[in-house]
N, C-alpha and C. Protein backbone atom coordinates (compact mmCIF):
# COMPACT_ATOMS: atom_id res chain seq x y z
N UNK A 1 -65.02 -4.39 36.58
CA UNK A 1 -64.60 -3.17 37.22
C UNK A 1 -64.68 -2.03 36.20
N UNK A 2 -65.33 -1.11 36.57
CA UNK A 2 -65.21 0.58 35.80
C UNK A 2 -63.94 0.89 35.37
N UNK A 3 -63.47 1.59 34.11
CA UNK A 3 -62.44 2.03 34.24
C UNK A 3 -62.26 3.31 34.91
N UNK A 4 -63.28 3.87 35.81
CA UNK A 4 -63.15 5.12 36.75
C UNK A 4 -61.75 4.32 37.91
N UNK A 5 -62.54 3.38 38.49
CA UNK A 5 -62.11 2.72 39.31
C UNK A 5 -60.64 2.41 39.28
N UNK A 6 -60.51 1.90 38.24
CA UNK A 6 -59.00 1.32 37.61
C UNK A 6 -58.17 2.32 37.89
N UNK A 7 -58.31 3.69 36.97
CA UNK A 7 -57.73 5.11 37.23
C UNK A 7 -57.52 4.98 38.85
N UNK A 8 -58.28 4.92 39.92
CA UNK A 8 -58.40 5.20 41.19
C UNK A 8 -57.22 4.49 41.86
N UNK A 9 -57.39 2.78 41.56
CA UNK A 9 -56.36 1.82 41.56
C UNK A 9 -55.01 2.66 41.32
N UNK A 10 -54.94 2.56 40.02
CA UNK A 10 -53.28 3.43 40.08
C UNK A 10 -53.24 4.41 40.56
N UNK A 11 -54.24 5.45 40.24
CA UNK A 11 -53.49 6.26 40.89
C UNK A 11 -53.12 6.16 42.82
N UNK A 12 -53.87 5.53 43.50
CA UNK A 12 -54.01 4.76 45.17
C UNK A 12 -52.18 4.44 44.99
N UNK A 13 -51.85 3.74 44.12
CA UNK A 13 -50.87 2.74 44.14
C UNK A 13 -49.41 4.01 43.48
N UNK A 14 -49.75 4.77 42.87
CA UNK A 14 -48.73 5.73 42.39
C UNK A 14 -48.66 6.50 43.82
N UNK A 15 -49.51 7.19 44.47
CA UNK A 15 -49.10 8.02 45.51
C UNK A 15 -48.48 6.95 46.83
N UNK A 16 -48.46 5.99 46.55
CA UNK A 16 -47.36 4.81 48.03
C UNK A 16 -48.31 3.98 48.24
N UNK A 17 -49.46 3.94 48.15
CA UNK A 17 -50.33 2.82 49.09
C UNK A 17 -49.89 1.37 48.91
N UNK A 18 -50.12 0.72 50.07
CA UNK A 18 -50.18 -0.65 49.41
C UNK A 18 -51.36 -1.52 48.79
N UNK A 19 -50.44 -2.16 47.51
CA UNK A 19 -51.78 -3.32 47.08
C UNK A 19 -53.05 -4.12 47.88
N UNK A 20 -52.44 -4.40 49.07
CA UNK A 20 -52.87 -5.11 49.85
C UNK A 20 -54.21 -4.01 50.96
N UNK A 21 -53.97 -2.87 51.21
CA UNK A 21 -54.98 -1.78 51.06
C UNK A 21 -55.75 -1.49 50.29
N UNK A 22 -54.86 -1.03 49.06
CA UNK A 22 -56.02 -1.50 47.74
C UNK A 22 -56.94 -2.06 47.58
N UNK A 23 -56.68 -3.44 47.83
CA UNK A 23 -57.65 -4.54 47.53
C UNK A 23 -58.79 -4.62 48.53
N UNK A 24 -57.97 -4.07 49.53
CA UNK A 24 -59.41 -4.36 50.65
C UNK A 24 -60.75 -3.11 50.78
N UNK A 25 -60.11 -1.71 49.77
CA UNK A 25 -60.81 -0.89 49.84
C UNK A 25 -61.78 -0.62 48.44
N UNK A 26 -61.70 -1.87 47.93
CA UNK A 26 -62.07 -1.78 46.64
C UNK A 26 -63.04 -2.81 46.89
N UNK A 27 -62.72 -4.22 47.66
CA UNK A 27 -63.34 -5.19 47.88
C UNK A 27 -62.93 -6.20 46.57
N UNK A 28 -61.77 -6.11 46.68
CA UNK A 28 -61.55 -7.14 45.46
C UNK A 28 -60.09 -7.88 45.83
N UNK A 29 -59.58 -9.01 44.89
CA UNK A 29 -58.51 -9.67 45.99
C UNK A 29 -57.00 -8.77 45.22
N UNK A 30 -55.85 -9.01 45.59
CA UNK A 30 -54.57 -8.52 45.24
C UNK A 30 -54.67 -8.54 43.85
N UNK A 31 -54.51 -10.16 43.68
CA UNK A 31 -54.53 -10.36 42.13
C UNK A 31 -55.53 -9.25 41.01
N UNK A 32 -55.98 -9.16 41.84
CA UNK A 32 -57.19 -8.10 40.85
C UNK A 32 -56.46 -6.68 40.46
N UNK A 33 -55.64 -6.35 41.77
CA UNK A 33 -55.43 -5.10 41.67
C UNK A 33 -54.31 -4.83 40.82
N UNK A 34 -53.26 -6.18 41.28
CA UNK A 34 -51.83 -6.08 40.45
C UNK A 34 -52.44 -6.24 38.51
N UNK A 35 -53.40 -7.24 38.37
CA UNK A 35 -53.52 -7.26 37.00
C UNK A 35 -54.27 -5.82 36.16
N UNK A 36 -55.07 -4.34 37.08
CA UNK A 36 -55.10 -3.32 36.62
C UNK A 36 -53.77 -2.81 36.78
N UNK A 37 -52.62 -3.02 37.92
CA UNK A 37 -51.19 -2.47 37.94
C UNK A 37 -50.62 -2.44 36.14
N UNK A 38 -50.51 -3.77 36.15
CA UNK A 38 -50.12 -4.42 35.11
C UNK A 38 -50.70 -4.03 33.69
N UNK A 39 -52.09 -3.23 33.77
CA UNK A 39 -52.59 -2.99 32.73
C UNK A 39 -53.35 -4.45 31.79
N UNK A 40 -53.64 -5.66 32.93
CA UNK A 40 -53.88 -6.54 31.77
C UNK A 40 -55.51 -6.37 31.86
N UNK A 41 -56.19 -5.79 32.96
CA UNK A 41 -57.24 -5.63 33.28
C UNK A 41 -57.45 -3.71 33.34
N UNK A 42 -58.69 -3.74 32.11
CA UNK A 42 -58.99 -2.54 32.20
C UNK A 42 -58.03 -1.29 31.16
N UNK A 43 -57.53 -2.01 30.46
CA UNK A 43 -56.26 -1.76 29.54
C UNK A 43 -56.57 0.17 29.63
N UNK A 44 -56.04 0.65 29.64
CA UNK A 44 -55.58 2.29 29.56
C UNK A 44 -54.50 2.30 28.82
N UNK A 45 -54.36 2.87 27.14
CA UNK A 45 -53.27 2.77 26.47
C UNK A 45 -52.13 4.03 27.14
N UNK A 46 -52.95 5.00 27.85
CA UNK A 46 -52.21 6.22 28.27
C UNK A 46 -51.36 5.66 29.61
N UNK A 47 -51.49 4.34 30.19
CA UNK A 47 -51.34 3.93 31.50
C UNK A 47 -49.90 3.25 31.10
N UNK A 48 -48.57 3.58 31.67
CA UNK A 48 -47.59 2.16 32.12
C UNK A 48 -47.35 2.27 32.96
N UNK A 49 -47.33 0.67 33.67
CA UNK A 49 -46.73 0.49 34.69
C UNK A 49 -45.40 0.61 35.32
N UNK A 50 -45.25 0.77 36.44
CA UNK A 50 -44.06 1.68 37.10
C UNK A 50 -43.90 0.74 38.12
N UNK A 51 -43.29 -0.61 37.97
CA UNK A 51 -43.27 -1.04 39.73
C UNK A 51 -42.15 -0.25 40.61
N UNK A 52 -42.60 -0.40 41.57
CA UNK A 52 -42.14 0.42 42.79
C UNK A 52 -41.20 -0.81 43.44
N UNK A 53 -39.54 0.38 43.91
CA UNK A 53 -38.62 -0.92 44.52
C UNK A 53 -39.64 -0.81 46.17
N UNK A 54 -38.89 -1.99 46.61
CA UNK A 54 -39.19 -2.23 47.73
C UNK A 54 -38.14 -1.45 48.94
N UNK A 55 -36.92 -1.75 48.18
CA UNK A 55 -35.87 -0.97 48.37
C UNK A 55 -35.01 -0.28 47.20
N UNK A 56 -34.27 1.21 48.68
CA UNK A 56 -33.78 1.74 47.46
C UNK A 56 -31.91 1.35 47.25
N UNK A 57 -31.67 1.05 45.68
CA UNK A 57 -30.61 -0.03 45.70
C UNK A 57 -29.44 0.91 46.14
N UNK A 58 -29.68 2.21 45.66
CA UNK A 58 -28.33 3.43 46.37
C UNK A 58 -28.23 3.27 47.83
N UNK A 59 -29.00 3.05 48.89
CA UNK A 59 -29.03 3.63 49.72
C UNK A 59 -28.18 2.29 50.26
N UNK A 60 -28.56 0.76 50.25
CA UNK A 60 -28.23 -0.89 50.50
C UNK A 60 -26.93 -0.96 49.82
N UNK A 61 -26.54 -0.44 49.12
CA UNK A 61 -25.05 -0.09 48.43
C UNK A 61 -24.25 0.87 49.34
N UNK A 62 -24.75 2.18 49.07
CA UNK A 62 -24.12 3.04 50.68
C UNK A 62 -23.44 2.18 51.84
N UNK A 63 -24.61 1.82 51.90
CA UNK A 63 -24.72 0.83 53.74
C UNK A 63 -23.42 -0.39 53.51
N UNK A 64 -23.75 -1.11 52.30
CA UNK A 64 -22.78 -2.24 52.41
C UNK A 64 -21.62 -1.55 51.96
N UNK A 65 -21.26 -0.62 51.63
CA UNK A 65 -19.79 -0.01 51.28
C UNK A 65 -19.03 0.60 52.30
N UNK A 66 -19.88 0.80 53.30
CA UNK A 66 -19.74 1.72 54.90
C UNK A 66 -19.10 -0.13 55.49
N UNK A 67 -19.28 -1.42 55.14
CA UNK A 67 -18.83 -2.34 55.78
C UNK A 67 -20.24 -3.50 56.40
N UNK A 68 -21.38 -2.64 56.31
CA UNK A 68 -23.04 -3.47 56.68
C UNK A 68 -22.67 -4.34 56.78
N UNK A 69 -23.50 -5.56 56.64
CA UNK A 69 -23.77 -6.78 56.32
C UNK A 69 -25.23 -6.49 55.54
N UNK A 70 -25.38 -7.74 54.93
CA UNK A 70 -26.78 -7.41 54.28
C UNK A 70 -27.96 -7.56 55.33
N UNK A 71 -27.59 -8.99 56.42
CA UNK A 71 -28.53 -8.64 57.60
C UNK A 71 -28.50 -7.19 58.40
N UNK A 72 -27.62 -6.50 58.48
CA UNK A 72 -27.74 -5.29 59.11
C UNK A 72 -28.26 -3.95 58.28
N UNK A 73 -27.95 -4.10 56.95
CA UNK A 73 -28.74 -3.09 55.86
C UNK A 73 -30.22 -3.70 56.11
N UNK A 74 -30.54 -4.88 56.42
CA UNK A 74 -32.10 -5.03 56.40
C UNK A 74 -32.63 -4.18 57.51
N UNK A 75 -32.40 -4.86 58.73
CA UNK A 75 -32.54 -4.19 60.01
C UNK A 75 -32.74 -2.80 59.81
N UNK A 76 -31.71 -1.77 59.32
CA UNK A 76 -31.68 -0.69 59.24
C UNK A 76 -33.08 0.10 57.83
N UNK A 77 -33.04 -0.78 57.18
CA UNK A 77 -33.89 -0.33 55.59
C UNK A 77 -35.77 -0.84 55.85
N UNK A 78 -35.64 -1.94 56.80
CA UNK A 78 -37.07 -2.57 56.95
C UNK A 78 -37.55 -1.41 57.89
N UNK A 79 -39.22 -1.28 57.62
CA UNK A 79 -39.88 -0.45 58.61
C UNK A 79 -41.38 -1.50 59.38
N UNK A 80 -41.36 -0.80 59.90
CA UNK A 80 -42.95 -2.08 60.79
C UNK A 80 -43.70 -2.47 60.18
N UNK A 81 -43.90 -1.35 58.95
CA UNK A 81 -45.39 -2.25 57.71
C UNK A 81 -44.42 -2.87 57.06
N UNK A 82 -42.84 -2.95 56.67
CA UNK A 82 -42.59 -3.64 55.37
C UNK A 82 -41.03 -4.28 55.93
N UNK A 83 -40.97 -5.66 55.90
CA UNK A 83 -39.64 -6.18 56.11
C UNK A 83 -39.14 -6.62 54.46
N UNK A 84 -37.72 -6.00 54.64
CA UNK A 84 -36.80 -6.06 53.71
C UNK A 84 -35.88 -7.41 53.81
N UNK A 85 -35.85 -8.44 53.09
CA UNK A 85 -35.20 -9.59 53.33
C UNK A 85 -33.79 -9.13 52.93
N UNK A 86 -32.88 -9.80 53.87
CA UNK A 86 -31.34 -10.22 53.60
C UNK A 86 -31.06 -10.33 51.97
N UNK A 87 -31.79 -11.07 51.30
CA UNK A 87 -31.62 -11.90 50.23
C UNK A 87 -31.85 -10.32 49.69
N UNK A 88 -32.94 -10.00 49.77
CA UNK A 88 -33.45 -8.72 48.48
C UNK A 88 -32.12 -7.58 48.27
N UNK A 89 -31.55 -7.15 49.64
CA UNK A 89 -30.52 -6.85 49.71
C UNK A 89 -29.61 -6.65 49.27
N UNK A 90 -29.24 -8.19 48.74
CA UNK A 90 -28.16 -9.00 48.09
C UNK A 90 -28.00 -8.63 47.09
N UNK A 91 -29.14 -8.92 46.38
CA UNK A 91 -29.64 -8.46 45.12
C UNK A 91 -29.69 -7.49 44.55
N UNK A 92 -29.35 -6.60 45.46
CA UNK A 92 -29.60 -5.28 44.91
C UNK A 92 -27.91 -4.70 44.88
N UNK A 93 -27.61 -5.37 46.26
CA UNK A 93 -25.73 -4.55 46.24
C UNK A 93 -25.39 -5.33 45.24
N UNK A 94 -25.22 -6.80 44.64
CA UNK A 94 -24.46 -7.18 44.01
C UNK A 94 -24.91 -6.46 42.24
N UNK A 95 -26.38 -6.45 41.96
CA UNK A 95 -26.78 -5.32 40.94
C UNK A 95 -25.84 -4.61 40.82
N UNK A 96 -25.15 -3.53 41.72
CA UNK A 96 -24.64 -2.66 41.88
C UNK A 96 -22.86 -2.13 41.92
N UNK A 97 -22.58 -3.39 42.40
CA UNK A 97 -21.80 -4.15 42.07
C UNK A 97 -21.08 -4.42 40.55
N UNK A 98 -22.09 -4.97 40.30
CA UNK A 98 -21.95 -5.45 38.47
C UNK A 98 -21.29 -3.81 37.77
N UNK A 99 -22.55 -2.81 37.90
CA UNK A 99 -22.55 -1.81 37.03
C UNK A 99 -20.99 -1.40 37.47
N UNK A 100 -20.08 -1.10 38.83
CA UNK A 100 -19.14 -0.85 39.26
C UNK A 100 -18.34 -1.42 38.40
N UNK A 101 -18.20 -2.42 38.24
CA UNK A 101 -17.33 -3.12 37.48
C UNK A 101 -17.00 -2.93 36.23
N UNK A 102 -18.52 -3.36 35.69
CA UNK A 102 -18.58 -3.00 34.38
C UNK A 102 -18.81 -1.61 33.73
């Protein structure tokens, strides 16, 4: 792969797209795209990676402090292209959680 291309990759993936778009508009598989994400392909010293949440942990904290459930913060946080699991949820209020504490 070009490093024109690579540039293209992130930047596709910095403005929201998904990987899985990515890959199909490039003609290459996920793995390809996450390892230019990653910088292990196509190395750009000016490039770091930034993964993107899936969710945002303020907002699943909000929700479960209002009384949610984590199944009902999903419901509410998932959209038609992207389901948000219960579990990820979890993970994120109890994250949040911690810092509260500590």
């Amino acid at each position: 792969m070009r490093q024109e291309e690579a540039r293209s990759i992130r930047e596709l993936y910095k403005q929201g797209k998904a990987v899985k778009e990515i890959a199909e508009e490039f003609h290459v598989s996920t793995s390809m795209i996450y390892s230019v994400l990653r910088n292990e392909s196509n190395y750009d010293p000016a490039y770091a990676f930034k993964r993107k949440l899936k969710v945002d942990p303020e907002a699943a904290w909000k929700l479960y402090k209002e009384g949610k459930t984590y199944a009902d913060i999903s419901k509410e946080l998932s959209t038609e292209a992207e389901f948000i699991s219960p579990s990820l949820i979890g993970h994120h209020v109890r994250r949040k959680w911690a810092e509260e504490i500590l």
